[in-house]
C-alpha atoms as a PDB file:
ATOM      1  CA  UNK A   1     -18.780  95.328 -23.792  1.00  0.00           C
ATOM      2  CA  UNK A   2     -17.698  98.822 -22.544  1.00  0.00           C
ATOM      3  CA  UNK A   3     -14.669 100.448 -22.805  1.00  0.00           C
ATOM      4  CA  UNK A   4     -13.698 100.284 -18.897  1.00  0.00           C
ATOM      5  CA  UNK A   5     -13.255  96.897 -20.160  1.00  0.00           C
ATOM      6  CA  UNK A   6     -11.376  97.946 -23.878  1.00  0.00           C
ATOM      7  CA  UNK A   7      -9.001  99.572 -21.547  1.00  0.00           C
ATOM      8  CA  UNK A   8      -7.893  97.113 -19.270  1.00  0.00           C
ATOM      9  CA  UNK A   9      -7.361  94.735 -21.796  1.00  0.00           C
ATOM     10  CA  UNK A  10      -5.156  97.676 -23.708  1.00  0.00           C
ATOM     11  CA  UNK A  11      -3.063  98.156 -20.677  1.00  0.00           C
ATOM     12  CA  UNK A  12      -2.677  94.351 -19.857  1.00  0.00           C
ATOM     13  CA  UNK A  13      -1.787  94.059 -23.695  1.00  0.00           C
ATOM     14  CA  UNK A  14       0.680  96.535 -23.543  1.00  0.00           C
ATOM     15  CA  UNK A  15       2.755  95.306 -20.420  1.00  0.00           C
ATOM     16  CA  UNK A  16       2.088  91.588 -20.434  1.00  0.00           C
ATOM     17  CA  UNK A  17       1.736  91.306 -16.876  1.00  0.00           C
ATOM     18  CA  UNK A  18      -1.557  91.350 -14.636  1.00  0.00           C
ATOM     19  CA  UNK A  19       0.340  92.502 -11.810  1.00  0.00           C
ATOM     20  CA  UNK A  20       2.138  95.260 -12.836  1.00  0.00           C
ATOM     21  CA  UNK A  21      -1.240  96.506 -14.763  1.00  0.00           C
ATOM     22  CA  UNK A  22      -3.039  96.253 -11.058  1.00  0.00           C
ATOM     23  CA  UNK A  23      -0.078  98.270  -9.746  1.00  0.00           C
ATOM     24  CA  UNK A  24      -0.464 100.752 -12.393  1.00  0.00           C
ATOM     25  CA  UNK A  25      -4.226 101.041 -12.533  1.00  0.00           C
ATOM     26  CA  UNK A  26      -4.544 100.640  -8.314  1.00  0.00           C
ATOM     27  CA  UNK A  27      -7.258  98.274  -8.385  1.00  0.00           C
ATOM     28  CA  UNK A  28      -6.900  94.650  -7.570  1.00  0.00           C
ATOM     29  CA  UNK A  29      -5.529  92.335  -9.934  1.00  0.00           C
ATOM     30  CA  UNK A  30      -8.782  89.593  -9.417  1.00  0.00           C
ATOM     31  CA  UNK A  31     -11.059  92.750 -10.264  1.00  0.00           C
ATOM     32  CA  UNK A  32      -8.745  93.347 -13.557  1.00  0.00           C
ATOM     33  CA  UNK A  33      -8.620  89.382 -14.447  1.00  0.00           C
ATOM     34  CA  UNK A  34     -12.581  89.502 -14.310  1.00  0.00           C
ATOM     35  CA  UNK A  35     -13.066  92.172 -16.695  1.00  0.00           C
ATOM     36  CA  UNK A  36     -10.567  90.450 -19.168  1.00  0.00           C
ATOM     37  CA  UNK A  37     -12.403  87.688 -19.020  1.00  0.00           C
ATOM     38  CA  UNK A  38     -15.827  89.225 -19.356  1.00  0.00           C
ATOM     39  CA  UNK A  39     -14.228  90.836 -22.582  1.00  0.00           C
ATOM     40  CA  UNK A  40     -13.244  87.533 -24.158  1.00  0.00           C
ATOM     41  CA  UNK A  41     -16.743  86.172 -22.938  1.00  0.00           C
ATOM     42  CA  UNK A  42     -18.531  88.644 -25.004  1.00  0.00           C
ATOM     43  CA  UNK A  43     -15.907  88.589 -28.126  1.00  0.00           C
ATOM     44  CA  UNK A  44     -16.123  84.451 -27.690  1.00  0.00           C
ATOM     45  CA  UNK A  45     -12.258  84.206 -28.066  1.00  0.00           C
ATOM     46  CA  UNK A  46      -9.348  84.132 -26.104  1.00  0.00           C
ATOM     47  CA  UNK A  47      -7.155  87.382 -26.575  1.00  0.00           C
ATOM     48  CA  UNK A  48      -4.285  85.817 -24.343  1.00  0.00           C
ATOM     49  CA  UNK A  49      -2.341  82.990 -23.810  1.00  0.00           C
ATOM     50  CA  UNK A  50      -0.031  82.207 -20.743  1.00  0.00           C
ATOM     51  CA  UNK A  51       4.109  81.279 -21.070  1.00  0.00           C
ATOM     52  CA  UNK A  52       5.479  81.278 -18.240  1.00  0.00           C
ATOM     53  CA  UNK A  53       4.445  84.557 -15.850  1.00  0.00           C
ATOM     54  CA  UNK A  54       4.009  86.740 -19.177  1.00  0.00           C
ATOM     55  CA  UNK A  55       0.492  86.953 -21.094  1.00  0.00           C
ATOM     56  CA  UNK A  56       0.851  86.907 -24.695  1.00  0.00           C
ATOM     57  CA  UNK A  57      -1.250  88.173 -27.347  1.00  0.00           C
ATOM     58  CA  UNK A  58      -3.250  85.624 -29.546  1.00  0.00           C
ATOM     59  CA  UNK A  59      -4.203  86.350 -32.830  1.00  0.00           C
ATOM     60  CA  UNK A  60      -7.772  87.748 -31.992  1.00  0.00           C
ATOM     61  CA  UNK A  61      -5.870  89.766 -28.961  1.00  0.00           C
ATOM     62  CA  UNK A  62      -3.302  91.633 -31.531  1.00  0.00           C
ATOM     63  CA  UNK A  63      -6.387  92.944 -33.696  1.00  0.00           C
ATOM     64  CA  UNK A  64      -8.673  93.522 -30.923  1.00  0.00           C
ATOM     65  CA  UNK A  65      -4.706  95.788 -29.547  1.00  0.00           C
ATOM     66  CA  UNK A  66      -4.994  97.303 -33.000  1.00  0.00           C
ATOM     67  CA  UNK A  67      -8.608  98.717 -32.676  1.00  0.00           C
ATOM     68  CA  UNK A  68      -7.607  99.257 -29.090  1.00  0.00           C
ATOM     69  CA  UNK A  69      -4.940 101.825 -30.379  1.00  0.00           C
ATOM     70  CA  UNK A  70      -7.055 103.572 -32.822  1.00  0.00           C
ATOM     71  CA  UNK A  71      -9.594 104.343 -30.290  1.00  0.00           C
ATOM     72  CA  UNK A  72      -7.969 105.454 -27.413  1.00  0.00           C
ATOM     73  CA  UNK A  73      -5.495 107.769 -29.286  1.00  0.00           C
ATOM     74  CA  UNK A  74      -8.744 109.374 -30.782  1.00  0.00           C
ATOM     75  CA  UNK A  75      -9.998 109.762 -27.860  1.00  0.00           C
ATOM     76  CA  UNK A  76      -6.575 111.480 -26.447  1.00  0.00           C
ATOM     77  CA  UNK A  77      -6.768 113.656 -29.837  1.00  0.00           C
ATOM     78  CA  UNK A  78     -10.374 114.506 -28.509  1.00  0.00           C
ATOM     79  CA  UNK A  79      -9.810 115.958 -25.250  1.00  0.00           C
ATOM     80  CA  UNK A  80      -6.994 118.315 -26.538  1.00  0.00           C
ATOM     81  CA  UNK A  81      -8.686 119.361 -29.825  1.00  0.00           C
ATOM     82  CA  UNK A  82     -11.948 120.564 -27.214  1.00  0.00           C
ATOM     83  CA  UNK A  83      -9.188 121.809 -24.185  1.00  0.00           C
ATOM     84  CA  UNK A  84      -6.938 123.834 -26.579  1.00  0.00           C
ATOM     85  CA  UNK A  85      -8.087 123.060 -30.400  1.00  0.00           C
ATOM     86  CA  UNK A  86      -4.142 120.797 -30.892  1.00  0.00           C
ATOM     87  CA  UNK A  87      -4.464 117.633 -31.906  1.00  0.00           C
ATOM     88  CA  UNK A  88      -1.191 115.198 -31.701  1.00  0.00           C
ATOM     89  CA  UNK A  89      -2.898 112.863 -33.687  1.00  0.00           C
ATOM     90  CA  UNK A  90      -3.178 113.137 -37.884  1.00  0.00           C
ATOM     91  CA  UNK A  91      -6.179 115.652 -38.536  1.00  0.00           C
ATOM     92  CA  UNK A  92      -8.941 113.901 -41.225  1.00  0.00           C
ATOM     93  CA  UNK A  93     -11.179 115.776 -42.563  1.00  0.00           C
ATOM     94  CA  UNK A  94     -14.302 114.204 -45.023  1.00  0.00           C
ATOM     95  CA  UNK A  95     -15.354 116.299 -47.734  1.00  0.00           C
ATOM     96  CA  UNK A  96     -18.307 115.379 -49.852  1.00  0.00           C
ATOM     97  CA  UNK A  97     -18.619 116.412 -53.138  1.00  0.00           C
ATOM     98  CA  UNK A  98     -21.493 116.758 -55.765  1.00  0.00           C
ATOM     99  CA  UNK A  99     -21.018 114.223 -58.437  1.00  0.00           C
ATOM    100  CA  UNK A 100     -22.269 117.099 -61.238  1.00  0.00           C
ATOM    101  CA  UNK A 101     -19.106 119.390 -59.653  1.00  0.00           C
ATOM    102  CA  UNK A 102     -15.617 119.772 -61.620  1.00  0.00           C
ATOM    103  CA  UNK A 103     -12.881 117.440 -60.225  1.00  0.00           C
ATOM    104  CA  UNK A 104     -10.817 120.536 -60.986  1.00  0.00           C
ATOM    105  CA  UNK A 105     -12.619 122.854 -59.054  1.00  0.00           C
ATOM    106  CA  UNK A 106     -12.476 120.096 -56.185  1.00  0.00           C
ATOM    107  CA  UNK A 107      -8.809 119.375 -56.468  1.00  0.00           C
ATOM    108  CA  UNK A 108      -7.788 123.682 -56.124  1.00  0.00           C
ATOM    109  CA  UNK A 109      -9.952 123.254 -52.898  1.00  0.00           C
ATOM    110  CA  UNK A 110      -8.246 120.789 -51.331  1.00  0.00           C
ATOM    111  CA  UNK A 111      -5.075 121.890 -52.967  1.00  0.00           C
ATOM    112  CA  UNK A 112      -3.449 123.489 -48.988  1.00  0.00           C
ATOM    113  CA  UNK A 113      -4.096 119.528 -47.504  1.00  0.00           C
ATOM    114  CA  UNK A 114      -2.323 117.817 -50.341  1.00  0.00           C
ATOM    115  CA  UNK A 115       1.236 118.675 -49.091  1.00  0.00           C
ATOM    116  CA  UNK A 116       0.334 118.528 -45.276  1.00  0.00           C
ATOM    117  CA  UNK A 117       1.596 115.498 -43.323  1.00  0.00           C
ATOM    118  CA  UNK A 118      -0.703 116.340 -40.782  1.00  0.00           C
ATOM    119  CA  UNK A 119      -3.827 116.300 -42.732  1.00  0.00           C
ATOM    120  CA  UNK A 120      -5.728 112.885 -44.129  1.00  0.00           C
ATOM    121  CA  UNK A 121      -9.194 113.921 -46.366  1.00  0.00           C
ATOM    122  CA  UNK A 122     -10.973 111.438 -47.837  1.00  0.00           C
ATOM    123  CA  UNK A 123     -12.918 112.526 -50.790  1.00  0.00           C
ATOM    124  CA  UNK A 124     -16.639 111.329 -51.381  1.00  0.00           C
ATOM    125  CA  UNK A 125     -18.578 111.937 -54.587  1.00  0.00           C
ATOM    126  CA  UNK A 126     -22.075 111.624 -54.589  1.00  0.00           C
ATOM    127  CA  UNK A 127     -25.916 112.693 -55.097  1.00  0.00           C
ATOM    128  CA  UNK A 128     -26.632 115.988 -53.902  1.00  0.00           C
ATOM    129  CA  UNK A 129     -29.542 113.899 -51.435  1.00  0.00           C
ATOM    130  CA  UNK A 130     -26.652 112.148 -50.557  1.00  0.00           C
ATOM    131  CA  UNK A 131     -24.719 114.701 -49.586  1.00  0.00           C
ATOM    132  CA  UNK A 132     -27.255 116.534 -47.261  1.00  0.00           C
ATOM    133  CA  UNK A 133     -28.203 113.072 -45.958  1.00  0.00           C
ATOM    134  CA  UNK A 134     -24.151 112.359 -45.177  1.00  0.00           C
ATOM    135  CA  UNK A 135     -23.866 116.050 -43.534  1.00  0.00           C
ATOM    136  CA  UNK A 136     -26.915 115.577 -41.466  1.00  0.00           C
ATOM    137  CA  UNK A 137     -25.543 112.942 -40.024  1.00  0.00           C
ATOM    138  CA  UNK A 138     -22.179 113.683 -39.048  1.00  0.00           C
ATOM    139  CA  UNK A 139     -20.207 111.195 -41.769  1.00  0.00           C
ATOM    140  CA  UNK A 140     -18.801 114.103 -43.547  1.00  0.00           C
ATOM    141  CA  UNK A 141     -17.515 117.345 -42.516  1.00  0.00           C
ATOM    142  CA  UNK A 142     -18.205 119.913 -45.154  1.00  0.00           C
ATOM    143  CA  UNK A 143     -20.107 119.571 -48.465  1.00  0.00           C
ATOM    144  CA  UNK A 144     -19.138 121.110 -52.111  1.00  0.00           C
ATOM    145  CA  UNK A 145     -22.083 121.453 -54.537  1.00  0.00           C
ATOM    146  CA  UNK A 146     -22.921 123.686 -57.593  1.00  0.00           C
ATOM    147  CA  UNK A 147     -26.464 124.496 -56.199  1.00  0.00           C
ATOM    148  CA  UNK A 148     -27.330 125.835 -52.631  1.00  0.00           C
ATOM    149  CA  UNK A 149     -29.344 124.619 -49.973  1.00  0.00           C
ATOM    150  CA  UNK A 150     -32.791 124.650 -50.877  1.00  0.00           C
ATOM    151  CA  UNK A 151     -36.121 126.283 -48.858  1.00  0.00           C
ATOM    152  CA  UNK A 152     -36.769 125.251 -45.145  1.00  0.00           C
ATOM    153  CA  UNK A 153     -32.674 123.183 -44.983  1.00  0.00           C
ATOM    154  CA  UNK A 154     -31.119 127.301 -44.301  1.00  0.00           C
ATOM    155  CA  UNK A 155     -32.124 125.941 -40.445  1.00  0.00           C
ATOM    156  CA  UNK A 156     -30.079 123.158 -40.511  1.00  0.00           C
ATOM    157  CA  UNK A 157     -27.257 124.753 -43.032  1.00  0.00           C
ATOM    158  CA  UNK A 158     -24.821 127.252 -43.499  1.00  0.00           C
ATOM    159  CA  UNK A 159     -23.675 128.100 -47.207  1.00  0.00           C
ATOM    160  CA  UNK A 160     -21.229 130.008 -48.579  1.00  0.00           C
ATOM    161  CA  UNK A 161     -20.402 130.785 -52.151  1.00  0.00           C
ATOM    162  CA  UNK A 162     -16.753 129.896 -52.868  1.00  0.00           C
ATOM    163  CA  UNK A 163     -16.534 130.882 -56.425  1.00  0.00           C
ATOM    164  CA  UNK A 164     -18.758 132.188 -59.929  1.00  0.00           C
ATOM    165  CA  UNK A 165     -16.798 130.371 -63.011  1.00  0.00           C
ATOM    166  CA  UNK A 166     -17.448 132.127 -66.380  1.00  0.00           C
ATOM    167  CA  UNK A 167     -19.397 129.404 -68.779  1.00  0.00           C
ATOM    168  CA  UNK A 168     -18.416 129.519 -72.178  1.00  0.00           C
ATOM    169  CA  UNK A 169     -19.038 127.645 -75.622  1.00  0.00           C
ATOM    170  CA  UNK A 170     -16.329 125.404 -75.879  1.00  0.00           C
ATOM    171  CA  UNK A 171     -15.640 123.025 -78.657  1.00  0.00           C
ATOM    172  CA  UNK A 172     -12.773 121.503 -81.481  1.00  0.00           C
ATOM    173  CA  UNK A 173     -10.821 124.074 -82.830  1.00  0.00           C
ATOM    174  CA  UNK A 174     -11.056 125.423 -86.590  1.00  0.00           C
ATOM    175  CA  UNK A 175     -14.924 125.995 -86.235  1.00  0.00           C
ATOM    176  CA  UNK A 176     -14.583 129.672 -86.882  1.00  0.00           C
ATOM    177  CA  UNK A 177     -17.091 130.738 -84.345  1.00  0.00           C
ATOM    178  CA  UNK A 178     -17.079 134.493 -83.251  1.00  0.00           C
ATOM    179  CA  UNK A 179     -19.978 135.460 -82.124  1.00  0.00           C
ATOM    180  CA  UNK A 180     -23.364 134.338 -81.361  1.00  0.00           C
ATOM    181  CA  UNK A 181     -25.079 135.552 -84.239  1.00  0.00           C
ATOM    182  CA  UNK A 182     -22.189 133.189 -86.333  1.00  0.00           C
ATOM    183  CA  UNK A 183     -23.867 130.927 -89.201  1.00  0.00           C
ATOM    184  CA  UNK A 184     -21.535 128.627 -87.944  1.00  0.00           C
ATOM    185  CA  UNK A 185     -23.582 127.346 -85.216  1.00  0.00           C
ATOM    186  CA  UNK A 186     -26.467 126.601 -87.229  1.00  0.00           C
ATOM    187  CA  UNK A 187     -27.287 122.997 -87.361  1.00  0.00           C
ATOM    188  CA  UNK A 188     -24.169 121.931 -85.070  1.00  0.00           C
ATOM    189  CA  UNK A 189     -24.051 118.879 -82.646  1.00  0.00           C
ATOM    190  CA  UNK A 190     -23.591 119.246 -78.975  1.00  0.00           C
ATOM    191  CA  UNK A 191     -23.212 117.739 -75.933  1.00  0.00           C
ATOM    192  CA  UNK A 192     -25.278 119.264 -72.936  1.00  0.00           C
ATOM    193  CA  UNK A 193     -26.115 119.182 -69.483  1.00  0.00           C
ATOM    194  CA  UNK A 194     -29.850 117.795 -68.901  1.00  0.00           C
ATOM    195  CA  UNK A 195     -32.781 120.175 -68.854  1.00  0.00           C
ATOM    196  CA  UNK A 196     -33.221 119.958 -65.160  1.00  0.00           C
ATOM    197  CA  UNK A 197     -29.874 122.504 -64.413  1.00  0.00           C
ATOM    198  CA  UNK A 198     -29.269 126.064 -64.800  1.00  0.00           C
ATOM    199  CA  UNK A 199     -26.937 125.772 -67.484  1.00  0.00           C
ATOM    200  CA  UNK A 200     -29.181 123.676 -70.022  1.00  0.00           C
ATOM    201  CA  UNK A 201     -31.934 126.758 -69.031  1.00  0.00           C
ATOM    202  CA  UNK A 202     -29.295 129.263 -70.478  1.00  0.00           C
ATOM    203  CA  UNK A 203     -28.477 127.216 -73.179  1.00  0.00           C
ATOM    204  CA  UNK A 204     -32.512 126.615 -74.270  1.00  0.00           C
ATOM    205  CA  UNK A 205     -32.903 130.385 -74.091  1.00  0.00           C
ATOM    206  CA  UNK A 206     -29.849 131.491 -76.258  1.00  0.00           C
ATOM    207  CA  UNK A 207     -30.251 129.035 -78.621  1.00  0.00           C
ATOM    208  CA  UNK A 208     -34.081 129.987 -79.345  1.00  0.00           C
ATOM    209  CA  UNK A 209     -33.145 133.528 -79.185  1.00  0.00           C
ATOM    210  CA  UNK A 210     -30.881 133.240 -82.125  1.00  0.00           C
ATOM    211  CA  UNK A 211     -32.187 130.023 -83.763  1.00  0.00           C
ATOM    212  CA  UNK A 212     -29.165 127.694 -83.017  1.00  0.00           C
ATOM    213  CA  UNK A 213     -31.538 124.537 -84.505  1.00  0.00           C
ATOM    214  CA  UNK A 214     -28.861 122.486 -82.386  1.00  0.00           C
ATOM    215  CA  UNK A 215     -28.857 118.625 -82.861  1.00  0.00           C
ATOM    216  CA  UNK A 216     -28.081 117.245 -79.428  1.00  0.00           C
ATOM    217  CA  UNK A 217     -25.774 114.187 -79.324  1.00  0.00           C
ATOM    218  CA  UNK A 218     -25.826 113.845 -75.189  1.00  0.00           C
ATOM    219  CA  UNK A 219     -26.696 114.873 -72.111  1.00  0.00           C
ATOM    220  CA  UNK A 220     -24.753 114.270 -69.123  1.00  0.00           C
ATOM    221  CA  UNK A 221     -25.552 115.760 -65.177  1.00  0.00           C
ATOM    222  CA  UNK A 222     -21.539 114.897 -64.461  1.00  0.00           C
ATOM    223  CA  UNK A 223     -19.341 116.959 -65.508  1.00  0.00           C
ATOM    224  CA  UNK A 224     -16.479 114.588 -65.610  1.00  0.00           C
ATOM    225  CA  UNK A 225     -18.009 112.744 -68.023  1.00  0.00           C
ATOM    226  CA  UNK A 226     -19.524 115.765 -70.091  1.00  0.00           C
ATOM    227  CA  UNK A 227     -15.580 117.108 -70.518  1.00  0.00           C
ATOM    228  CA  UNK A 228     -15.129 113.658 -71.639  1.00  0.00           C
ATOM    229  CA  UNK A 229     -17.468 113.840 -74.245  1.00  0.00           C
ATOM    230  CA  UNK A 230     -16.850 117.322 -75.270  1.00  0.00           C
ATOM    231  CA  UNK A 231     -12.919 116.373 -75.855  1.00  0.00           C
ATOM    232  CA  UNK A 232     -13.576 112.931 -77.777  1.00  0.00           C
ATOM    233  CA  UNK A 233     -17.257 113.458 -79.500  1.00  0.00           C
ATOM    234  CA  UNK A 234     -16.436 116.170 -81.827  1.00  0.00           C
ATOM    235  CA  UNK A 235     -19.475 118.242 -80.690  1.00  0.00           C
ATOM    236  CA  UNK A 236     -19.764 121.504 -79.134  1.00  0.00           C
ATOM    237  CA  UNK A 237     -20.264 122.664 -75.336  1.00  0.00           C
ATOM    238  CA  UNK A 238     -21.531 125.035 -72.780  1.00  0.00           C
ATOM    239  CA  UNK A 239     -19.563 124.175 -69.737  1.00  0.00           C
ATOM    240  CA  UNK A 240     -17.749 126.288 -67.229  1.00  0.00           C
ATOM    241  CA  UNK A 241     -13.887 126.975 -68.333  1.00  0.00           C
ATOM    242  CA  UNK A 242     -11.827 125.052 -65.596  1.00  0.00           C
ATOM    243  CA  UNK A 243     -13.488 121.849 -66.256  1.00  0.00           C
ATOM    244  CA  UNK A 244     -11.668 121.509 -69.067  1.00  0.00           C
ATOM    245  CA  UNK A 245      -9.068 123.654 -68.173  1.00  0.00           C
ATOM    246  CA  UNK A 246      -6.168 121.285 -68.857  1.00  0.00           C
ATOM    247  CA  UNK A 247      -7.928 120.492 -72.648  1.00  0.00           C
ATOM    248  CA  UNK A 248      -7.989 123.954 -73.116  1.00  0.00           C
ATOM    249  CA  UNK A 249      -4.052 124.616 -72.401  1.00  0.00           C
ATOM    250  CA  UNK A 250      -3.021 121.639 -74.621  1.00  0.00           C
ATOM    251  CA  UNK A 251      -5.208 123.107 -77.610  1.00  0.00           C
ATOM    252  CA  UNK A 252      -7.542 120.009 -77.999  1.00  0.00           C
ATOM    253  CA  UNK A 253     -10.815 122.320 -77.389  1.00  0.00           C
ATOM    254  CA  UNK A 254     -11.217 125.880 -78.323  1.00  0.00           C
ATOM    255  CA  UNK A 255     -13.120 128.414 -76.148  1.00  0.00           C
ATOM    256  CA  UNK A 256     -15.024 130.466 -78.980  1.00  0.00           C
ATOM    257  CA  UNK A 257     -17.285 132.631 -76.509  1.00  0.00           C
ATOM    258  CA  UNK A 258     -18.135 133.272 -72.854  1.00  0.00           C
ATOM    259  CA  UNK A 259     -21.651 133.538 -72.359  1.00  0.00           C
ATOM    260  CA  UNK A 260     -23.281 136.966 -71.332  1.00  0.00           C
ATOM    261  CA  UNK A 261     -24.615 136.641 -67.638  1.00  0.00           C
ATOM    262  CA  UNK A 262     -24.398 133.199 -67.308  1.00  0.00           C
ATOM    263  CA  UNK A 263     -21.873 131.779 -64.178  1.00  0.00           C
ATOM    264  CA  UNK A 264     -21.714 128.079 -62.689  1.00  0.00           C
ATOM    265  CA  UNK A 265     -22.002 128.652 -58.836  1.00  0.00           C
ATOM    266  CA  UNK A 266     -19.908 126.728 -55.991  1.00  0.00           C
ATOM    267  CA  UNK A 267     -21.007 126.641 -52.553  1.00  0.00           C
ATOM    268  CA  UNK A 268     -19.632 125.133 -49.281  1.00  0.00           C
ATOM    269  CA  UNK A 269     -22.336 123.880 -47.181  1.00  0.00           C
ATOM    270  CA  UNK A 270     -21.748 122.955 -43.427  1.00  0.00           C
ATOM    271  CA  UNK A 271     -24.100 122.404 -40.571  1.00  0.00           C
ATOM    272  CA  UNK A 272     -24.891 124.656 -37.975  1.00  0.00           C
ATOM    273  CA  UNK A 273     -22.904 123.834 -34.727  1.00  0.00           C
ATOM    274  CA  UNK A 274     -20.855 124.697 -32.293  1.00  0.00           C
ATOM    275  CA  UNK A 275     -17.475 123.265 -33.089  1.00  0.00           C
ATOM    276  CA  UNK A 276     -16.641 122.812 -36.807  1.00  0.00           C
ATOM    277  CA  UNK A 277     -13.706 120.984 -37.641  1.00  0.00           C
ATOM    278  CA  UNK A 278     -10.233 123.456 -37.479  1.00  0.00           C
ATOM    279  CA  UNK A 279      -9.370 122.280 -41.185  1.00  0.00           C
ATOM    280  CA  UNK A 280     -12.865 123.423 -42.337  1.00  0.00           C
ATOM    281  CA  UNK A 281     -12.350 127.025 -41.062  1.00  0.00           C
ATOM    282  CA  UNK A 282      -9.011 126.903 -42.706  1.00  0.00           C
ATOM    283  CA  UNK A 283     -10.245 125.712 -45.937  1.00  0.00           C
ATOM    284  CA  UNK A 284     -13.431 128.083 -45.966  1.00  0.00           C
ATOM    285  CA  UNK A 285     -10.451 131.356 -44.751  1.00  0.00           C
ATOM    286  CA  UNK A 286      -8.264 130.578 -47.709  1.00  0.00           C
ATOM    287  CA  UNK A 287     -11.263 129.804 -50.836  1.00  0.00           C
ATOM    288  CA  UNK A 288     -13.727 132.454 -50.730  1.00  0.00           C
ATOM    289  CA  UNK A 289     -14.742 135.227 -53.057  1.00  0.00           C
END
C-alpha cells in the first residue's frame, strides 16, 4: 500500500461516485478503479459496495475513511505548521515524565494547556532510561526529570533547569522539632528516598553529623508514593515542600525545618533539532528560573 492509493480511496469515499472523483482528480476513472482495487487487494476486504450508480462504504471501508481522515488532516496540519508555524488542526504535545518527579510539580507545568481547547498532552510516567530512550526516538516531545543528562548524552540533549524546590523535614504535627540539634529526633522512624539519590546522600550526612540514630521504616524512589507514606505511616520525611503541598495546607504534616543547602532540581530535557514543537517553546518561555 501507498498513500497515492489511501487517497483515492478517501476521495472516492467522500463523494460516492468514481466519476465525479476522475473529474476531480483529472485522471481516468479505469486508472482510479485499479488503485481501489489494488487497495482492497492488499487490505483483503472490500471497502465498497455498489446500489445503484453510488458506491457505499462497507464496514471495513468506514474505518479504513476514519484512519483516512486522521492522516490526511495531519498531514494538512504539517505543511502549515513548517510554511507558517499555524496549525488548524488540535496541537498534541507528549511530555514524559520521571516516575521519581512530584505529580505537583508536573501538574503547575502543564498548568497553561489545561484550559486550552487547542492543546491535547498526553502525559507519560516512566524510568528515567525510558525517558531518554522515548526522546531519542521521537515518541515524546520534551522530558521532565529531577536529574540532568548525564556525560557524553549533552550531544544529543539540551537541558534546562526549570526550578530548585527547598527540601525540608516534614512529618505529623505535635513532634516539637526546632532545630536540628532537637533530642526529638533521636531514635525516630522515617520514610526515605533510597541511597542511590541526592536526597538520601543529604540525609546520610546530616543525620551522622548530629547522630539522628534514625530507624528507617521505607524507602521509596517515587515520590508519589513516598508522600503517601509520609501522610499515613506516622514517620518522618525529607522531601521537597510541594510534594506534599496540599498535606501541608490541610495541617495533616508539619514542616519542622528546611534543610541548609540542600534543593531537589527539575530539568526539561529536549533533543537537539531544528524544529521543536511551538507548545514546547511556550512551555519552556513561561517555567523557567
Amino acid at each position: 500500500m501507498n498513500y497515492k492509493h489511501l487517497f483515492y480511496f478517501w476521495h472516492v469515499a467522500d463523494s460516492g461516485h468514481l466519476t465525479q472523483t476522475a473529474q476531480k482528480l483529472h485522471v481516468s476513472q479505469s486508472a482510479l478503479s485499479s488503485q481501489i482495487k489494488q487497495l482492497e487487494d492488499w487490505l483483503g476486504t472490500p471497502l465498497f459496495e455498489r446500489r445503484g450508480r453510488q458506491l457505499v462504504l462497507t464496514q471495513a471501508g468506514h474505518i479504513a475513511k476514519q484512519h483516512a481522515d486522521r492522516i490526511f488532516a495531519e498531514g494538512e496540519s504539517l505543511v502549515q505548521q513548517i510554511k507558517d508555524g499555524s496549525s488548524s488542526q488540535p496541537a498534541v504535545i507528549r511530555i514524559g515524565h520521571a516516575s521519581t518527579m512530584s505529580r505537583n510539580f508536573v501538574e503547575a507545568f502543564i498548568s497553561d494547556l489545561v484550559h486550552q481547547q487547542q492543546v491535547h498532552y498526553r502525559l507519560h510516567s516512566m524510568t528515567p532510561d525510558q525517558l531518554f530512550t522515548e526522546l531519542a526516538n521521537h515518541q515524546i516531545d520534551i522530558a521532565l526529570a529531577n536529574t540532568n543528562v548525564r556525560g557524553g548524552d549533552k550531544q544529543l540533549w539540551q537541558s534546562r533547569l526549570l526550578a530548585r524546590q527547598p527540601v525540608s523535614l516534614i512529618g505529623p504535627p505535635g513532634l516539637g522539632i526546632d532545630a536540628l540539634t532537637s533530642d526529638a529526633l533521636i531514635g525516630q522512624h522515617w520514610v526515605l528516598p533510597p541511597e542511590n539519590l541526592t536526597l538520601r546522600s543529604a540525609f546520610d550526612m546530616l543525620s551522622a553529623e548530629y547522630n539522628w540514630q534514625p530507624i528507617i521504616l521505607a524507602e521509596a524512589d517515587d515520590m508519589a508514593m513516598l508522600r503517601l507514606l509520609t501522610r499515613d505511616t506516622g514517620a518522618l520525611a525529607v522531601i521537597p515542600d510541594v510534594v506534599v503541598r496540599d498535606e501541608l495546607n490541610s495541617g495533616q504534616l508539619t514542616r519542622y525545618l528546611q534543610l541548609p543547602n540542600v534543593y531537589e532540581q527539575f530539568y526539561a530535557i529536549t533533543l537537539k533539532r531544528p524544529f521543536q514543537h511551538p507548545m514546547v517553546i511556550k512551555l519552556l518561555q513561561k517555567f523557567s528560573l
